[in-house]
C-alpha atoms as a PDB file:
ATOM      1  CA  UNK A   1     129.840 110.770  67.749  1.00  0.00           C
ATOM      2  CA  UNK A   2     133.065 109.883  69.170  1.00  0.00           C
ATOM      3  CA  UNK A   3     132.695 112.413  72.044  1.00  0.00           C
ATOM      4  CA  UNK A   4     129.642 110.320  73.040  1.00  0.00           C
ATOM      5  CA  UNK A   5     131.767 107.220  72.901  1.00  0.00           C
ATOM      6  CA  UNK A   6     134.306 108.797  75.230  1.00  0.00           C
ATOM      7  CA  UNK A   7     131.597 110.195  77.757  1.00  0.00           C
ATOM      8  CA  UNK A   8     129.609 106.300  77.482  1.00  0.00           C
ATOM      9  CA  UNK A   9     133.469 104.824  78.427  1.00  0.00           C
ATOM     10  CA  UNK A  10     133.956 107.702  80.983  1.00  0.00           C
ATOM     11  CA  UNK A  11     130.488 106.406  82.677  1.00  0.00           C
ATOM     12  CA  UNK A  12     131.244 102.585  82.080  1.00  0.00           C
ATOM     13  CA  UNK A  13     134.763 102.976  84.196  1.00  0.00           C
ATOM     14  CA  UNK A  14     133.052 105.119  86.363  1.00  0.00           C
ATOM     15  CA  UNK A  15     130.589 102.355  87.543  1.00  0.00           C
ATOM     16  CA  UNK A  16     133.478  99.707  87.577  1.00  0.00           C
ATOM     17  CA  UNK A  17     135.465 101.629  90.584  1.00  0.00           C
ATOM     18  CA  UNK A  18     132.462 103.479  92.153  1.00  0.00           C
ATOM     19  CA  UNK A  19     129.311 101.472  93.544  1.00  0.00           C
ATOM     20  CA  UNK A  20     126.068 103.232  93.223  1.00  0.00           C
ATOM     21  CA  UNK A  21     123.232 104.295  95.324  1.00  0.00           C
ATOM     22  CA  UNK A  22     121.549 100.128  95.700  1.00  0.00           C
ATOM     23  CA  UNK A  23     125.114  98.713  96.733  1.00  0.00           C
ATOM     24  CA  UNK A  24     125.781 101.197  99.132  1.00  0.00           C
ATOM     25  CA  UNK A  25     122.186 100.277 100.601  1.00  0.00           C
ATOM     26  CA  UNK A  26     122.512  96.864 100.556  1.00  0.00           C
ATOM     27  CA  UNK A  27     125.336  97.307 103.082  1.00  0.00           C
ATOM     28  CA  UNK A  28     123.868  99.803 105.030  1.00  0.00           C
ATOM     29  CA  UNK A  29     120.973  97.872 105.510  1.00  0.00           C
ATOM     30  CA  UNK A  30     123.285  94.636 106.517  1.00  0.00           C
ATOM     31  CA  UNK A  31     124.988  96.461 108.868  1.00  0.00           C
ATOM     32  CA  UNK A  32     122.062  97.545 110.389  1.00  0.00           C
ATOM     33  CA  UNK A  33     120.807  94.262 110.781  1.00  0.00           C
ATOM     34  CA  UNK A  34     123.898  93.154 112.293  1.00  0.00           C
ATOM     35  CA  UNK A  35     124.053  95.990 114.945  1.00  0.00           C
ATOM     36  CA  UNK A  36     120.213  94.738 116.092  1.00  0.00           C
ATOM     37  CA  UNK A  37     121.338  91.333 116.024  1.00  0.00           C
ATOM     38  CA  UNK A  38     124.060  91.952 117.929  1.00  0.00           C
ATOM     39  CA  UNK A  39     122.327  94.388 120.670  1.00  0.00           C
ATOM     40  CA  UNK A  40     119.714  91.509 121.143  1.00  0.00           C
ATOM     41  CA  UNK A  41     122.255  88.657 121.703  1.00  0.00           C
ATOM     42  CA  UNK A  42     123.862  91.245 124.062  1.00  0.00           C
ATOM     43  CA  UNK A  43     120.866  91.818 126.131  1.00  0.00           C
ATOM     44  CA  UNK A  44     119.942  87.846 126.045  1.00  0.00           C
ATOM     45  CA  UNK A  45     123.561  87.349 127.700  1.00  0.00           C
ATOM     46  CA  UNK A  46     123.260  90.163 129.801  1.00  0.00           C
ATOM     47  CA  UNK A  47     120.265  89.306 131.294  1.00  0.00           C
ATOM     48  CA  UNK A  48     121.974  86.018 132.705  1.00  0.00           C
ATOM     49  CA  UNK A  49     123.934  87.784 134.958  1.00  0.00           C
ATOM     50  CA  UNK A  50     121.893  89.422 138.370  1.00  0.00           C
ATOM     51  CA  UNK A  51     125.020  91.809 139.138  1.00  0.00           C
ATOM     52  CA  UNK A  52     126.355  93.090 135.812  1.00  0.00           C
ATOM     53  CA  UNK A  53     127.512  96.570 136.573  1.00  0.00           C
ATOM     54  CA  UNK A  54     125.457  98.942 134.414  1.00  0.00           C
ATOM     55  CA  UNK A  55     128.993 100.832 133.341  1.00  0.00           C
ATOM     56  CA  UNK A  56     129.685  97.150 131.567  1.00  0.00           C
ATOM     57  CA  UNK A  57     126.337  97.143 129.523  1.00  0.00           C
ATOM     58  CA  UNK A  58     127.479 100.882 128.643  1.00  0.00           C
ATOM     59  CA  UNK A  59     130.556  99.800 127.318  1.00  0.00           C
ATOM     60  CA  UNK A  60     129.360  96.766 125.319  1.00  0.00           C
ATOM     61  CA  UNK A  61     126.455  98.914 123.995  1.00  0.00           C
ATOM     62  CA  UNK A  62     128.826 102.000 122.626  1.00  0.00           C
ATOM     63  CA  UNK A  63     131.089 100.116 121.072  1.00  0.00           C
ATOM     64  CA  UNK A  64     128.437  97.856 119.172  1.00  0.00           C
ATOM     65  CA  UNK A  65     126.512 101.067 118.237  1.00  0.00           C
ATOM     66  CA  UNK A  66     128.984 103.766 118.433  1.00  0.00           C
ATOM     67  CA  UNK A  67     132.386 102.139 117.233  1.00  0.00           C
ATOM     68  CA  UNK A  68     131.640  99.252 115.227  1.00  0.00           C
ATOM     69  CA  UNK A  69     131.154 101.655 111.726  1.00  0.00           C
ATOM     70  CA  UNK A  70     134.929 103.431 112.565  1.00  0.00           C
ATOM     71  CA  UNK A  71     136.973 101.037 114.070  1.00  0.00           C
ATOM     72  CA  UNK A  72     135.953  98.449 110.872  1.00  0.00           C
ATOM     73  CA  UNK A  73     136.228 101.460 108.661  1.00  0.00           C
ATOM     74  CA  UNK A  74     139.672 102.310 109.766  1.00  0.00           C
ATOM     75  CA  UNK A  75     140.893  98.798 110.467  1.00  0.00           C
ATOM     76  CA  UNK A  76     139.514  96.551 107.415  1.00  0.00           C
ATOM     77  CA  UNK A  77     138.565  99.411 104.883  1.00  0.00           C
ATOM     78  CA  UNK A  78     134.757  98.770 106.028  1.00  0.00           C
ATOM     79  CA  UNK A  79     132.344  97.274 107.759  1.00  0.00           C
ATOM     80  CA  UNK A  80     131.055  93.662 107.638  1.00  0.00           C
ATOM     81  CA  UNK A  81     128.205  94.846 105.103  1.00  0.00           C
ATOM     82  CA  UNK A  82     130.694  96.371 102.535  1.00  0.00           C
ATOM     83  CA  UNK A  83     133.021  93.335 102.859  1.00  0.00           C
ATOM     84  CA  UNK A  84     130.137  91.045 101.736  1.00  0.00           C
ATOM     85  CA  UNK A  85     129.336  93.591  98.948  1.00  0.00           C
ATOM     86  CA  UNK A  86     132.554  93.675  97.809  1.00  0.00           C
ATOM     87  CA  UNK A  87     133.225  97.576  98.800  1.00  0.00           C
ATOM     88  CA  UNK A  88     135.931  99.488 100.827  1.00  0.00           C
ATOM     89  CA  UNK A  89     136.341 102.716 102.090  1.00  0.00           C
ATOM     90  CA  UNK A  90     139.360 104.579 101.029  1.00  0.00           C
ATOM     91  CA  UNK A  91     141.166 108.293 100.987  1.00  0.00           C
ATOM     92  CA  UNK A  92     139.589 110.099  98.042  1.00  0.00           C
ATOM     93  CA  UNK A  93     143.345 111.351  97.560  1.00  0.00           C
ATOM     94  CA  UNK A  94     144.936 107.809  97.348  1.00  0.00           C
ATOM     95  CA  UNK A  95     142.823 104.931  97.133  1.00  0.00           C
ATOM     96  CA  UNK A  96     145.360 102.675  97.711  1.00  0.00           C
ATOM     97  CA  UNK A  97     145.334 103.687 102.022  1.00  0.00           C
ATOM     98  CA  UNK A  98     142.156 102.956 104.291  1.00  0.00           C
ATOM     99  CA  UNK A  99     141.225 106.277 105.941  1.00  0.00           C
ATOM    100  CA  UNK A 100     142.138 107.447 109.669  1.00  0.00           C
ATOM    101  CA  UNK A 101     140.113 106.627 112.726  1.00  0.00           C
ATOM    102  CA  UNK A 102     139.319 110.416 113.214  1.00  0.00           C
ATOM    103  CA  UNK A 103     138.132 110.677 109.611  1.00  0.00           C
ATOM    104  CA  UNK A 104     136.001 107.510 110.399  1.00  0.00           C
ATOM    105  CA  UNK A 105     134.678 108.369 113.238  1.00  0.00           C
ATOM    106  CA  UNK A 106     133.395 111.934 111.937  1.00  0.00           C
ATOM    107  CA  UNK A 107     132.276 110.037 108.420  1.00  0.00           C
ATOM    108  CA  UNK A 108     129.975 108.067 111.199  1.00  0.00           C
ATOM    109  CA  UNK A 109     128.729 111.070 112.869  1.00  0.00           C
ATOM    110  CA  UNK A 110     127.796 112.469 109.865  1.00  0.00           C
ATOM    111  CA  UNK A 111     126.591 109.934 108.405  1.00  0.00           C
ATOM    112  CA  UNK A 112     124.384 109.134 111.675  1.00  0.00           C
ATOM    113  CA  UNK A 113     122.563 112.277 111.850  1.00  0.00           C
ATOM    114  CA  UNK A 114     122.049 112.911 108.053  1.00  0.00           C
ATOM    115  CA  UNK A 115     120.655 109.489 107.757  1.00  0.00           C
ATOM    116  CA  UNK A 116     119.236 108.867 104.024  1.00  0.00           C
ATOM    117  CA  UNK A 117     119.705 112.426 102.750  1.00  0.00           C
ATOM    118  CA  UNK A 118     123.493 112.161 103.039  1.00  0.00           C
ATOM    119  CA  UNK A 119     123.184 109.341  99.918  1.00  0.00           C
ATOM    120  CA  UNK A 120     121.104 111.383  97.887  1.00  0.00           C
ATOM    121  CA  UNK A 121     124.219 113.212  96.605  1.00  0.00           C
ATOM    122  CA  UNK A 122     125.561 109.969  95.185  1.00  0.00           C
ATOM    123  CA  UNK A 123     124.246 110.295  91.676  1.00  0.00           C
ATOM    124  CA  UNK A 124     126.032 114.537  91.778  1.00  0.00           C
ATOM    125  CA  UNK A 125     129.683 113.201  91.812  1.00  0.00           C
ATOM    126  CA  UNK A 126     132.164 111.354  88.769  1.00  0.00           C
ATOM    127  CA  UNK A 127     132.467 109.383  91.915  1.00  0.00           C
ATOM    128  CA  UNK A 128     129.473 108.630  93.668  1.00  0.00           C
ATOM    129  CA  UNK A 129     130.217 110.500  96.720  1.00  0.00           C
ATOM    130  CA  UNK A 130     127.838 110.875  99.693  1.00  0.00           C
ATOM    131  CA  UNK A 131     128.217 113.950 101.789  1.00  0.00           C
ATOM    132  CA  UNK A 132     129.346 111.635 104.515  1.00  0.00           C
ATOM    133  CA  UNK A 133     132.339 110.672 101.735  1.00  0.00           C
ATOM    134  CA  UNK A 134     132.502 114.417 101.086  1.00  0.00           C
ATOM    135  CA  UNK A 135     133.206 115.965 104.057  1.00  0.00           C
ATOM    136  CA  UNK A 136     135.335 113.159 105.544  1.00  0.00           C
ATOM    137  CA  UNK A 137     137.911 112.433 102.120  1.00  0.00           C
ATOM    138  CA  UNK A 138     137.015 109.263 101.753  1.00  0.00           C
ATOM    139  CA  UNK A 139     135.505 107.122  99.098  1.00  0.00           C
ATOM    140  CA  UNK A 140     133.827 104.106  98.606  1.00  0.00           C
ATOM    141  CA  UNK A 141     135.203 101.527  95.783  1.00  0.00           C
ATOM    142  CA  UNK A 142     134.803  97.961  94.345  1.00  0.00           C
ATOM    143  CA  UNK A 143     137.804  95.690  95.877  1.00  0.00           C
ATOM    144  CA  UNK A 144     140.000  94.791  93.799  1.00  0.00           C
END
């Protein structure tokens, strides 16, 4: 009996630091409405100008798409949709530091092309690690 007790605790604090699987959606799929939102106000203001260099719209495009995930990641501990759910992305080894831009931008990549499948792993870990979080040393956690 009291070794349940410890395991229940063990799974209570557990879901205190860690967010699951629906709050690491809920971001996702806020951040993914901001990126369109923001690609369509960049085309509307694009299109007002005749001679906008196409290397311009490049730019603006990449960095919306491309950077936006690392550069909030590595800057602010996460992007706009896991500062409205209350999450930030930290090194698995010391929570207390935001991880690197490198480690961001290869926690993007892999996150990119593994879409979905890299969160099935969430439920696997003591810590609710995605292979994204896996393979790049971070973590996601509740702000303190």
């Amino acid at each position: 009996m009291q070794e349940e007790e410890k395991e229940l605790r063990k799974e209570q604090a557990v879901a205190e630091v860690y967010p699951g699987l629906p709050e690491r959606v809920k971001a996702l799929i806020m951040d993914s409405v901001l990126i369109i939102v923001f690609m369509m106000l960049l085309t509307n203001i694009f299109s007002e100008f005749e001679n906008l260099p196409l290397y311009t719209k490049k730019i603006a495009f990449v960095f919306i798409f491309v950077l936006y995930d690392p550069l909030f990641t590595s800057l602010f501990g996460g992007t706009l949709g896991h500062m409205r759910m209350n999450l930030t992305v930290r090194r698995i080894e010391n929570t207390d530091k935001k991880i690197f831009f490198p480690l961001a931008i290869l926690r993007y990549i892999i996150k990119f092309f593994l879409g979905w499948v890299s969160f099935l792993s969430i439920g696997s870990s003591e810590k609710n690690l995605t292979i994204h979080d896996k393979l790049s040393g971070s973590v996601v956690v509740y702000k303190e």
